[in-house]
PDB file of N, CA and C in Angstrom:
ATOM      1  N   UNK A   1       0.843  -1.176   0.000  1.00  0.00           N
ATOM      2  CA  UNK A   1       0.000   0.000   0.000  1.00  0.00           C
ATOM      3  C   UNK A   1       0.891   1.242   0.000  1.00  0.00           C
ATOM      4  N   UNK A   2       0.293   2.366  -0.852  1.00  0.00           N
ATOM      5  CA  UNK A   2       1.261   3.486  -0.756  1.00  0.00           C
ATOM      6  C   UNK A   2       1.138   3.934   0.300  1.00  0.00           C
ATOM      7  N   UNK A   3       2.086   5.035   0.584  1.00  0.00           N
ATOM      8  CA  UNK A   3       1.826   6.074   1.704  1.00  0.00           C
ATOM      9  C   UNK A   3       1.340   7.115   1.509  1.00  0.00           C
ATOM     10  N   UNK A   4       0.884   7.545   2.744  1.00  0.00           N
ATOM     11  CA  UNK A   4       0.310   8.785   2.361  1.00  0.00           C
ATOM     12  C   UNK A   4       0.507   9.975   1.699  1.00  0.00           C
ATOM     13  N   UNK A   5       1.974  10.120   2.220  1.00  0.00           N
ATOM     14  CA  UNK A   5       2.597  11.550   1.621  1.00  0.00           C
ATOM     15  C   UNK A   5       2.656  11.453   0.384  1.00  0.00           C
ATOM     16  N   UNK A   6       2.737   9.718  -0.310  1.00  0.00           N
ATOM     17  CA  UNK A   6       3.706   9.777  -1.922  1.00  0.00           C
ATOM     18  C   UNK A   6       1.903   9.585  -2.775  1.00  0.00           C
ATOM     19  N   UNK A   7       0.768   9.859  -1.921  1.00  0.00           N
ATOM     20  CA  UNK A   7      -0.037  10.048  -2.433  1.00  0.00           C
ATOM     21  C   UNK A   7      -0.298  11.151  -3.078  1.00  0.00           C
ATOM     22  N   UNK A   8       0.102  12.358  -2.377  1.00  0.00           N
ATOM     23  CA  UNK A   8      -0.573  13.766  -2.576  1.00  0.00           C
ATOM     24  C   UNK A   8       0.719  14.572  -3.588  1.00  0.00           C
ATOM     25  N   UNK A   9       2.205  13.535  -3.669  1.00  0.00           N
ATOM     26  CA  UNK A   9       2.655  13.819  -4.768  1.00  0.00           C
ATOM     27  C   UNK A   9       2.447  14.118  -6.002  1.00  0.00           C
ATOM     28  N   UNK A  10       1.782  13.041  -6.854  1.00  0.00           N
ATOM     29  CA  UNK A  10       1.514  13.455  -8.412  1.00  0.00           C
ATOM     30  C   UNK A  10       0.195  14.280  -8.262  1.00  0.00           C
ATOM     31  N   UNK A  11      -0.415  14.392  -7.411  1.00  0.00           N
ATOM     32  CA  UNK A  11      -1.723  15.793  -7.542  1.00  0.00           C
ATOM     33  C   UNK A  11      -0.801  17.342  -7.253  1.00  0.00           C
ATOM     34  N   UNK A  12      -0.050  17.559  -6.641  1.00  0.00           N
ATOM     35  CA  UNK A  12       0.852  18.248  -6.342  1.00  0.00           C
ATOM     36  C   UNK A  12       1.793  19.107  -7.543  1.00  0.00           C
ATOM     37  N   UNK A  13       2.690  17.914  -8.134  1.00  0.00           N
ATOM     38  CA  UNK A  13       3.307  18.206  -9.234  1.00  0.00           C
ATOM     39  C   UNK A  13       1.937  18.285 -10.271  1.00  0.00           C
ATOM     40  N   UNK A  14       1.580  17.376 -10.366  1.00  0.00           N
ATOM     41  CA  UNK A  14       0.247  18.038 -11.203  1.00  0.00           C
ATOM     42  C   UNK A  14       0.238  19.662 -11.768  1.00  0.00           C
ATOM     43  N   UNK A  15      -0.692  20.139 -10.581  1.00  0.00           N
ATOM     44  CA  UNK A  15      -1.238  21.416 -10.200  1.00  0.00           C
ATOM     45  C   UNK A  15       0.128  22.405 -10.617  1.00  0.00           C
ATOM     46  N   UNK A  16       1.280  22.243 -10.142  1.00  0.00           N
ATOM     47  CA  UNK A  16       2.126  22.862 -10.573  1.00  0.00           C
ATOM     48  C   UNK A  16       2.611  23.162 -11.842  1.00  0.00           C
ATOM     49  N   UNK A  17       2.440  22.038 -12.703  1.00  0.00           N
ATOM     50  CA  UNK A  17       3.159  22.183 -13.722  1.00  0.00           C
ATOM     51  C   UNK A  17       1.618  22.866 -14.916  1.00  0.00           C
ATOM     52  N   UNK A  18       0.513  22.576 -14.529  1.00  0.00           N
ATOM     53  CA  UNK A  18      -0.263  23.113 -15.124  1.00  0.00           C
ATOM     54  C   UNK A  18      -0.136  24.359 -14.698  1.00  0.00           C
ATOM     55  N   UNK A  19      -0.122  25.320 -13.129  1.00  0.00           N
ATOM     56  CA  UNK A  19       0.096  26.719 -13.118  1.00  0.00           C
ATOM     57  C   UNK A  19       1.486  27.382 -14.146  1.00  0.00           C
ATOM     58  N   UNK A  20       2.241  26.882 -14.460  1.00  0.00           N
ATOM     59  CA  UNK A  20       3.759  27.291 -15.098  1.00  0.00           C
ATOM     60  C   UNK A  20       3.049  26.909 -16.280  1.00  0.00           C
ATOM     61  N   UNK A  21       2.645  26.408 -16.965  1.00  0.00           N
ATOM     62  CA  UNK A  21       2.074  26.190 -18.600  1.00  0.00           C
ATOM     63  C   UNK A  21       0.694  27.675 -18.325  1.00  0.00           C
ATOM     64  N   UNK A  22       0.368  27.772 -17.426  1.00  0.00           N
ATOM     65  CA  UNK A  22      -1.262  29.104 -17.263  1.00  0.00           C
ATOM     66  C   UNK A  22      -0.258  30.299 -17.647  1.00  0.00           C
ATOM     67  N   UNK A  23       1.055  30.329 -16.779  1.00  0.00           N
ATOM     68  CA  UNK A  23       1.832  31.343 -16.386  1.00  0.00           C
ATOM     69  C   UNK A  23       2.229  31.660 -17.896  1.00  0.00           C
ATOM     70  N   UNK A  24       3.120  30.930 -18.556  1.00  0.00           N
ATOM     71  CA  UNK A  24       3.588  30.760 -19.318  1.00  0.00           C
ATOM     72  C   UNK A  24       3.137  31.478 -20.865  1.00  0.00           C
ATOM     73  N   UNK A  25       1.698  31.132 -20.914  1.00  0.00           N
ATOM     74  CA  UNK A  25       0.989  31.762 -22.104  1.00  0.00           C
ATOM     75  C   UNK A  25       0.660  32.622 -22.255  1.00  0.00           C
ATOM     76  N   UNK A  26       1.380  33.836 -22.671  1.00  0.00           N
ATOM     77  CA  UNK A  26       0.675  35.350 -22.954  1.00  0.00           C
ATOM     78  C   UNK A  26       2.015  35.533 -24.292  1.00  0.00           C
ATOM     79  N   UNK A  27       1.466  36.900 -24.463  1.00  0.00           N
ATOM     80  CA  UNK A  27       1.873  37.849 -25.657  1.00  0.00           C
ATOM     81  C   UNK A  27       2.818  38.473 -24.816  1.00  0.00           C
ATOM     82  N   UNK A  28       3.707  38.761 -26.391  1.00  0.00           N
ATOM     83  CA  UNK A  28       4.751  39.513 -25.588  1.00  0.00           C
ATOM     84  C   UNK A  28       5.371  40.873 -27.290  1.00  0.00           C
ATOM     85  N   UNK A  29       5.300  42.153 -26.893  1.00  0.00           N
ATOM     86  CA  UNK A  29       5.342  42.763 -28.107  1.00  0.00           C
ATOM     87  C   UNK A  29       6.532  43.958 -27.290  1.00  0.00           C
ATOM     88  N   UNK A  30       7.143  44.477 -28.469  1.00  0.00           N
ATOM     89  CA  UNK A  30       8.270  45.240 -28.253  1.00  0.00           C
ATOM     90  C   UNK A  30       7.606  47.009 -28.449  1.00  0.00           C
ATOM     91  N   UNK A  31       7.174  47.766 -27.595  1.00  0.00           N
ATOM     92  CA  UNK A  31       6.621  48.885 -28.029  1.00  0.00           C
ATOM     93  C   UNK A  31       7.288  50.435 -28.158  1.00  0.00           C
ATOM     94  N   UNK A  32       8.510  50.244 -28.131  1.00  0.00           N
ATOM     95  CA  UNK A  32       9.423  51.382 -28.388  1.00  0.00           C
ATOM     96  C   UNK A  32      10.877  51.027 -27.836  1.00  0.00           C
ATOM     97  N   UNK A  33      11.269  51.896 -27.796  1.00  0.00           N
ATOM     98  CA  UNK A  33      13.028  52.139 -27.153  1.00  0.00           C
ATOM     99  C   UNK A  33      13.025  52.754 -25.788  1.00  0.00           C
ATOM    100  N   UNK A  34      14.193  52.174 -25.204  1.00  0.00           N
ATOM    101  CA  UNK A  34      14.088  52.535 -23.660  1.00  0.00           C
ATOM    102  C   UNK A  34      14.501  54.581 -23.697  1.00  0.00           C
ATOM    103  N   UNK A  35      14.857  54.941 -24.710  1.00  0.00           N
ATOM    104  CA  UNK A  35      15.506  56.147 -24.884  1.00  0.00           C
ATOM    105  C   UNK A  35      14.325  57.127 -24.738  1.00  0.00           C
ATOM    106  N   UNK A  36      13.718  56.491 -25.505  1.00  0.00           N
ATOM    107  CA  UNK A  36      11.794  57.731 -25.103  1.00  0.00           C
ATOM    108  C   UNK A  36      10.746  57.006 -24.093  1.00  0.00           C
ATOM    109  N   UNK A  37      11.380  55.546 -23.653  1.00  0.00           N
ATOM    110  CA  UNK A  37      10.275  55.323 -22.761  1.00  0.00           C
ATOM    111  C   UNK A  37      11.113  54.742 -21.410  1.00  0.00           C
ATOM    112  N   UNK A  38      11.051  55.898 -20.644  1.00  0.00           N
ATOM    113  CA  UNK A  38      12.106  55.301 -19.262  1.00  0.00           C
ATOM    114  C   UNK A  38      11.545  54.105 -18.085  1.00  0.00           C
ATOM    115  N   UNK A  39      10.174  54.424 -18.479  1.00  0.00           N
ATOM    116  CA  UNK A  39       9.440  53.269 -17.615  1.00  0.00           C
ATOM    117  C   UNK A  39       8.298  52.309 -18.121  1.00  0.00           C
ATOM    118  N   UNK A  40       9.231  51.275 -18.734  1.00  0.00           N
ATOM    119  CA  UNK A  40       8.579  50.489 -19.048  1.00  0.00           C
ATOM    120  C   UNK A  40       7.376  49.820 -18.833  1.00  0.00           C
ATOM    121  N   UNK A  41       7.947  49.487 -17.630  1.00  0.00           N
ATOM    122  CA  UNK A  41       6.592  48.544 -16.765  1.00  0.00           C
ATOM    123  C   UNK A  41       5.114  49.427 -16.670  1.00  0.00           C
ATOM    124  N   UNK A  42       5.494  50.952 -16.443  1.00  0.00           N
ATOM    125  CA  UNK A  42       4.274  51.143 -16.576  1.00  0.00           C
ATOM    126  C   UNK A  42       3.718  52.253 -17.749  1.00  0.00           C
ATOM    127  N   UNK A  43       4.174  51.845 -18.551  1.00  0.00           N
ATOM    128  CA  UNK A  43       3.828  52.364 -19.919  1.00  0.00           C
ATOM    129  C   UNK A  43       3.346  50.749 -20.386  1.00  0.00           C
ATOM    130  N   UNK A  44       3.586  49.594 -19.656  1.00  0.00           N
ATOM    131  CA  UNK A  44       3.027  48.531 -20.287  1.00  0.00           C
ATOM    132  C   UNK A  44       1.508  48.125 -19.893  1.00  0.00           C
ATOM    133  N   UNK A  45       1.806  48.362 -18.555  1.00  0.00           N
ATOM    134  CA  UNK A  45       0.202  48.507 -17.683  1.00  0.00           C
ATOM    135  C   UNK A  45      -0.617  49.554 -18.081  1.00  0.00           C
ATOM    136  N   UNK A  46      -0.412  50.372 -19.003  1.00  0.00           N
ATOM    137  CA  UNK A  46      -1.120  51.497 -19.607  1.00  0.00           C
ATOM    138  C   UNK A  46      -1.662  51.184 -20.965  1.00  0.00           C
ATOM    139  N   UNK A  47      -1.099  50.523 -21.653  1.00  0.00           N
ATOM    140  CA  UNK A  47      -1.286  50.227 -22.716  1.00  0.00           C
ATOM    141  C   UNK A  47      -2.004  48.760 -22.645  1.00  0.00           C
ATOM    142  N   UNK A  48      -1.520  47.955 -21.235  1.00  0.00           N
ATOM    143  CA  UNK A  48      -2.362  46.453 -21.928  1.00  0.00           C
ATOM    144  C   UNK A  48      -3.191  46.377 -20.356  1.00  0.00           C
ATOM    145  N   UNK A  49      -3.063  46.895 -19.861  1.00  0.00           N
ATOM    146  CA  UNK A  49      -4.013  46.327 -18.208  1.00  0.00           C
ATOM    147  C   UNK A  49      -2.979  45.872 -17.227  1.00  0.00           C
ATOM    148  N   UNK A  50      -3.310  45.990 -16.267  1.00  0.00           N
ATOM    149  CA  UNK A  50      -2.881  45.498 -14.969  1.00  0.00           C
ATOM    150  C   UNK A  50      -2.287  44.173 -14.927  1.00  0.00           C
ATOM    151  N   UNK A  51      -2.649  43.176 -15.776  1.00  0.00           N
ATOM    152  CA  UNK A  51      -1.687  42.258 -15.616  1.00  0.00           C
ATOM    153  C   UNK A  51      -0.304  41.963 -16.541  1.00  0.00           C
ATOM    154  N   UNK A  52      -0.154  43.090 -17.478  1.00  0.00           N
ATOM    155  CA  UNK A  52       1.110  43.184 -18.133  1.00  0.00           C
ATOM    156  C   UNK A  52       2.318  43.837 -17.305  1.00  0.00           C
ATOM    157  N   UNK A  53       3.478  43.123 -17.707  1.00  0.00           N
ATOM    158  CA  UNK A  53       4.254  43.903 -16.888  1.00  0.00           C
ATOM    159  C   UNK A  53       5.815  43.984 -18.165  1.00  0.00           C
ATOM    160  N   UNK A  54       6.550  45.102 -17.897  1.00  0.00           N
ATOM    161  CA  UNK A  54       7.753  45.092 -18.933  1.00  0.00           C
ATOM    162  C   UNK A  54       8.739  45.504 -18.295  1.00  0.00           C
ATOM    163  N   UNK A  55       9.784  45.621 -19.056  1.00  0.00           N
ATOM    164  CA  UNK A  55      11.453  45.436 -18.806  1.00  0.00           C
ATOM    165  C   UNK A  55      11.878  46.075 -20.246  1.00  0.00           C
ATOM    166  N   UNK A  56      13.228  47.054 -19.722  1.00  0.00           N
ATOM    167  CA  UNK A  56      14.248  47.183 -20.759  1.00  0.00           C
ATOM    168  C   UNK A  56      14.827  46.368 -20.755  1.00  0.00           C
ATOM    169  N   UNK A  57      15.145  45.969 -22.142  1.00  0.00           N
ATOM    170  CA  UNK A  57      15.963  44.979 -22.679  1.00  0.00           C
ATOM    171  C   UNK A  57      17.664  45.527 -23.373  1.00  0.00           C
ATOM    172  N   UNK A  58      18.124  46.325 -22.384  1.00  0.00           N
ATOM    173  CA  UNK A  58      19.622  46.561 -23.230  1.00  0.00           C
ATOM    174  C   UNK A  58      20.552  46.003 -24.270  1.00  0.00           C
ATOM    175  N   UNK A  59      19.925  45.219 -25.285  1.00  0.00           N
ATOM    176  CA  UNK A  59      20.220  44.528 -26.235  1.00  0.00           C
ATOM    177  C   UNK A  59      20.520  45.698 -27.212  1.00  0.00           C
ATOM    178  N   UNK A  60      21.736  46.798 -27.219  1.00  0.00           N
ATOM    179  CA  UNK A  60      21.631  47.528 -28.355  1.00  0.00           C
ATOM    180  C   UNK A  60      21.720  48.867 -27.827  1.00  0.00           C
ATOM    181  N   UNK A  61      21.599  50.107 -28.732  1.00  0.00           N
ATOM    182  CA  UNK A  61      21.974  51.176 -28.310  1.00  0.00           C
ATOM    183  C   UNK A  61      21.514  52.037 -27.263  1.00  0.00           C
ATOM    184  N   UNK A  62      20.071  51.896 -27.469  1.00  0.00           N
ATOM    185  CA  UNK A  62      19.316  52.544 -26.214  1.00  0.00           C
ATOM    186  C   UNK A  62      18.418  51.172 -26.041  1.00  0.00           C
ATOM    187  N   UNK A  63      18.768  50.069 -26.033  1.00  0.00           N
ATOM    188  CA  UNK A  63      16.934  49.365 -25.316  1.00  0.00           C
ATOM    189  C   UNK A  63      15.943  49.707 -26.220  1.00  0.00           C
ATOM    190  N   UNK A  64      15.337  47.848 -25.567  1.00  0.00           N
ATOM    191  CA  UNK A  64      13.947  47.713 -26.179  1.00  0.00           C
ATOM    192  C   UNK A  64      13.362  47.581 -25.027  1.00  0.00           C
ATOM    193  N   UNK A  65      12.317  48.455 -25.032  1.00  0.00           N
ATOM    194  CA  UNK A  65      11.058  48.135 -24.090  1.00  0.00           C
ATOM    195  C   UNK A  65      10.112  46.882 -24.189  1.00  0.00           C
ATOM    196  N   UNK A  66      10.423  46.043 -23.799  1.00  0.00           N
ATOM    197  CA  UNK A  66       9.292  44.825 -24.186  1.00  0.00           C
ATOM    198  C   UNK A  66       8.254  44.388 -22.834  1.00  0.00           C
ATOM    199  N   UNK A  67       7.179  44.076 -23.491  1.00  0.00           N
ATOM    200  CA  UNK A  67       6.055  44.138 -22.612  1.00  0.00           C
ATOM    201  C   UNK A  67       5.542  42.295 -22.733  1.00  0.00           C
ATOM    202  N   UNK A  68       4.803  42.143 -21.166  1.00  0.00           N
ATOM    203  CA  UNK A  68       4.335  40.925 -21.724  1.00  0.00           C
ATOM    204  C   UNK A  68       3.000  40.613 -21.285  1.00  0.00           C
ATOM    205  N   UNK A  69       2.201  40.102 -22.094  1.00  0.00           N
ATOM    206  CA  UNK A  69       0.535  40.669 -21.082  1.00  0.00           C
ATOM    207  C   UNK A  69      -0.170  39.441 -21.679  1.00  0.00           C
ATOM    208  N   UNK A  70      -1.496  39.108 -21.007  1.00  0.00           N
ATOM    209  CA  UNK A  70      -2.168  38.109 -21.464  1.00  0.00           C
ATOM    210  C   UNK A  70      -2.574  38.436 -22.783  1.00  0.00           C
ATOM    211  N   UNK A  71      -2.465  37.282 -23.425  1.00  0.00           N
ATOM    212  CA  UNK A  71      -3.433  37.171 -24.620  1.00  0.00           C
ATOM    213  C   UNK A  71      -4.776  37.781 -25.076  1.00  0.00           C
ATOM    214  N   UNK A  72      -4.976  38.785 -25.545  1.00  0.00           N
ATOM    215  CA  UNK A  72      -6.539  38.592 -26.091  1.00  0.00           C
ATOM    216  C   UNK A  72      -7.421  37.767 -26.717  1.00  0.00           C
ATOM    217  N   UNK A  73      -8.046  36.847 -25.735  1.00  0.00           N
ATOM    218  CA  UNK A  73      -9.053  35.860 -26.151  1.00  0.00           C
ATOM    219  C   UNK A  73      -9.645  35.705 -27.538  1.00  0.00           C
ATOM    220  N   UNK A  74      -9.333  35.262 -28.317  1.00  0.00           N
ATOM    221  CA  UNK A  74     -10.060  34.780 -29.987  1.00  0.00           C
ATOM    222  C   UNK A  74     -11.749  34.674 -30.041  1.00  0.00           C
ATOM    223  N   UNK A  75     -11.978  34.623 -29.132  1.00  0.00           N
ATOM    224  CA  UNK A  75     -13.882  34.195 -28.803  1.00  0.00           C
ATOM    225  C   UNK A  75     -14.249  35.477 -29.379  1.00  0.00           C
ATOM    226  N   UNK A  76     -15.394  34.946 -30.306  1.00  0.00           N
ATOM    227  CA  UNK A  76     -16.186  36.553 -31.239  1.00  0.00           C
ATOM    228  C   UNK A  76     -17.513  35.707 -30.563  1.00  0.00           C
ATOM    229  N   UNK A  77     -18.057  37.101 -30.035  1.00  0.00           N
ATOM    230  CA  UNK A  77     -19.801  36.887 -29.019  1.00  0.00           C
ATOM    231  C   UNK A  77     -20.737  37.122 -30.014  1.00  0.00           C
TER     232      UNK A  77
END
């Protein structure tokens, strides 16, 4: 008979690895240069909602501002 603890294992890892695949799926778009936009993060929450969040990306002369936010749902009502 198993034990208890090595029961609540694979529901466990489960749940986890499905939150990191939830986490995982959004859009991610580059919306200017860090040179005209000093704050990313919330020039990203402005543009996509509260659950986007961004980062300069110093890849280059001045930065890319890249943003990353949920998906907009495909469903037409």
């Amino acid at each position: 008979m198993a034990k208890p603890t090595s029961l609540f294992v694979f529901p466990i890892m489960f749940r986890v690895i499905l939150s990191l695949v939830e986490y995982n799926m959004g859009c991610m778009t580059v919306i200017g240069t860090c040179r005209y936009i000093p704050d990313c993060s919330s020039a990203c929450k402005v543009r996509f909602g509260e659950k986007a969040f961004g980062y300069c990306d110093r890849d280059g002369d001045y930065g890319r501002c890249l943003c990353y936010f949920p998906c907009p749902s495909e469903k037409n009502n």
